[in-house]
N, C-alpha and C. Protein backbone atom coordinates (compact mmCIF):
# COMPACT_ATOMS: atom_id res chain seq x y z
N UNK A 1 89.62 63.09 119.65
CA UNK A 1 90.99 63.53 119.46
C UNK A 1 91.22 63.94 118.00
N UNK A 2 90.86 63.10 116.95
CA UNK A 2 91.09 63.11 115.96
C UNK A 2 90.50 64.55 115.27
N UNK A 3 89.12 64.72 115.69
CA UNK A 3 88.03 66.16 115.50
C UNK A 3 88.64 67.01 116.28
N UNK A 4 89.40 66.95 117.15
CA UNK A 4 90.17 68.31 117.26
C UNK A 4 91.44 68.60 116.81
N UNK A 5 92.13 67.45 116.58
CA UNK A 5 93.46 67.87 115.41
C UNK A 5 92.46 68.58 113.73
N UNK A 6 91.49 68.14 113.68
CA UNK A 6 91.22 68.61 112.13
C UNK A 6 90.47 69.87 112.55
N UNK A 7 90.05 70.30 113.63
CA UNK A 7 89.65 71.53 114.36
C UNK A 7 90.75 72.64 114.00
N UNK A 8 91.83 72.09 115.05
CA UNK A 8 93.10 72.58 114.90
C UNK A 8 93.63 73.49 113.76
N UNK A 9 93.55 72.46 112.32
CA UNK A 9 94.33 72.31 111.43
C UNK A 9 93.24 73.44 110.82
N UNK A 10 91.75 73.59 110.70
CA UNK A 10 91.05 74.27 110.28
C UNK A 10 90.88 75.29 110.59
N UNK A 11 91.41 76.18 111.94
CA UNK A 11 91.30 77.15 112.33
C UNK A 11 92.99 77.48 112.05
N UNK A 12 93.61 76.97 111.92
CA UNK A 12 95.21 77.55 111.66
C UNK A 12 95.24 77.86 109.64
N UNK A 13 93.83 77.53 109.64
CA UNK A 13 94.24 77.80 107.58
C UNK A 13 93.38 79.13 107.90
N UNK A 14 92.13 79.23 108.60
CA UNK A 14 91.64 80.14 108.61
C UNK A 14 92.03 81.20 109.18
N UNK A 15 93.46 81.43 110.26
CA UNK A 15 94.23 82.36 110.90
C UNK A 15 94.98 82.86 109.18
N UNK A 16 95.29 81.46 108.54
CA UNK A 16 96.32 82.17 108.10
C UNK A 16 95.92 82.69 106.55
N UNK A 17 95.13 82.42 106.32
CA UNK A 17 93.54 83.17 105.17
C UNK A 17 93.75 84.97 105.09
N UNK A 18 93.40 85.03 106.94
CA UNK A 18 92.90 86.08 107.50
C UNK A 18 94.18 87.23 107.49
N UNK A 19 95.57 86.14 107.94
CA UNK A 19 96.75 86.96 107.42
C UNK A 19 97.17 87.08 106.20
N UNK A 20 96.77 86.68 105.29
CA UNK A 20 97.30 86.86 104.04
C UNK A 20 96.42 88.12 103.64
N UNK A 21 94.89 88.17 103.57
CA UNK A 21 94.02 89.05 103.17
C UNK A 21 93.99 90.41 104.18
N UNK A 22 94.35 90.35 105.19
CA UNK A 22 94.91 91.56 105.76
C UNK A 22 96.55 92.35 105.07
N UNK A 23 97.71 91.67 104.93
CA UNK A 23 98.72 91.45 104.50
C UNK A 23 98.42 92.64 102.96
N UNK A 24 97.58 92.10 102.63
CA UNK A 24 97.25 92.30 101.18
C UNK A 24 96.61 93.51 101.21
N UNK A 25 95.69 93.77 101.91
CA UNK A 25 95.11 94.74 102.24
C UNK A 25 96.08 96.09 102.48
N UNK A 26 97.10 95.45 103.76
CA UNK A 26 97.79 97.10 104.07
C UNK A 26 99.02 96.88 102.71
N UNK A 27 99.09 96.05 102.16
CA UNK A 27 100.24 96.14 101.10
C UNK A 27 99.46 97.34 99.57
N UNK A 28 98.55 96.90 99.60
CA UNK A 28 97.53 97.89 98.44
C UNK A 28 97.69 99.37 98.73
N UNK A 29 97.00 99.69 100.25
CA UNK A 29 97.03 100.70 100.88
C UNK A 29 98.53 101.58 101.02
N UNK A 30 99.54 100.74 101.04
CA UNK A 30 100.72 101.38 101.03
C UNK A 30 101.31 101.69 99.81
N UNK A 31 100.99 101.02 98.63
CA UNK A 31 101.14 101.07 97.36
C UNK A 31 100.53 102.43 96.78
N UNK A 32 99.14 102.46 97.42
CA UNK A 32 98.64 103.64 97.01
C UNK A 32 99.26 105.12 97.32
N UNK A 33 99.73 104.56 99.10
CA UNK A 33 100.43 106.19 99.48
C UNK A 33 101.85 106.40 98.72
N UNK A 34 102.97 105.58 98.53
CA UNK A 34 103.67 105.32 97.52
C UNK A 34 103.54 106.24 96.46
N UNK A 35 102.74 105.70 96.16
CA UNK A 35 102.45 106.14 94.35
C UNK A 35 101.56 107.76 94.77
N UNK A 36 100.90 107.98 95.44
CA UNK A 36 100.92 109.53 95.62
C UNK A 36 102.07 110.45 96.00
N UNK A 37 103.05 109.98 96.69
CA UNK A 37 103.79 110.88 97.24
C UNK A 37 105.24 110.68 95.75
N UNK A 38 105.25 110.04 95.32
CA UNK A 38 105.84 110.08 93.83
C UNK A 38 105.56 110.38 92.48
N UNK A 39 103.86 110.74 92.28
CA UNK A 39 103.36 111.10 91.43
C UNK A 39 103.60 112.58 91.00
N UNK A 40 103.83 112.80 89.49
CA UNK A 40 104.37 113.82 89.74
C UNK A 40 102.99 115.16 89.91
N UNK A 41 102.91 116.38 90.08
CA UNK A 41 101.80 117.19 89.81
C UNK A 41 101.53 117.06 88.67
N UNK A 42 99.93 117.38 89.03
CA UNK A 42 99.04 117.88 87.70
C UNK A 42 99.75 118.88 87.21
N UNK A 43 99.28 119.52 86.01
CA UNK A 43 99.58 121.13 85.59
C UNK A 43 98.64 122.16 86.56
N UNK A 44 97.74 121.43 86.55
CA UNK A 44 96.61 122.64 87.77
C UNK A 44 97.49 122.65 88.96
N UNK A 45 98.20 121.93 89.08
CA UNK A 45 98.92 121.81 90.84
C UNK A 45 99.92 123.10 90.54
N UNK A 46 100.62 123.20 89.47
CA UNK A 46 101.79 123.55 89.27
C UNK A 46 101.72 125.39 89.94
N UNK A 47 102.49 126.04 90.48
CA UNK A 47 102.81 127.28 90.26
C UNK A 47 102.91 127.86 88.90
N UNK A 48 102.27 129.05 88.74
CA UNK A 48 103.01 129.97 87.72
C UNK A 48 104.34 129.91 87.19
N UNK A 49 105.18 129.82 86.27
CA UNK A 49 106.77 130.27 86.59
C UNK A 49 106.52 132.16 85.78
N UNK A 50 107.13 132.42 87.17
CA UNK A 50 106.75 134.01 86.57
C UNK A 50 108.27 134.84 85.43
N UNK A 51 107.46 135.41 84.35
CA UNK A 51 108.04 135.55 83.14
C UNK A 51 109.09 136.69 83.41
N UNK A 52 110.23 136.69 83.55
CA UNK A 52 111.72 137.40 83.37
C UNK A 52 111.33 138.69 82.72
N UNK A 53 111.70 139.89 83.33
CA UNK A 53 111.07 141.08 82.53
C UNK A 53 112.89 141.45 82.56
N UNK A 54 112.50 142.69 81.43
CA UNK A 54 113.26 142.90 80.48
C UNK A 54 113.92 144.06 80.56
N UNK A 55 114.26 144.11 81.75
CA UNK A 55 114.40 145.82 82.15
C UNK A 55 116.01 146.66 81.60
């Protein structure tokens, strides 16, 4: 009885291990898309701004 309460108790740290390091995982991953879709462009990204002629 006793070896399966500490069974128990050992597989519920290791569930919750497994959720934290997953957790962490898609939290990084979302951080990353985040921070791309707010980053601003390179200068190589940028368009031309085309120069006002003088007519």
């Amino acid at each position: 009885m006793t070896t399966d309460i500490a069974q128990n108790i050992a597989d519920d740290g290791a569930d919750a291990a497994e959720t934290a390091e997953t957790t962490e995982t898609v939290t990084a991953i979302g951080a990353i898309d985040i921070e791309s879709m707010v980053a601003p462009p390179s200068p190589t990204q940028l368009a031309p701004i085309p120069t006002p002629r003088a007519d």
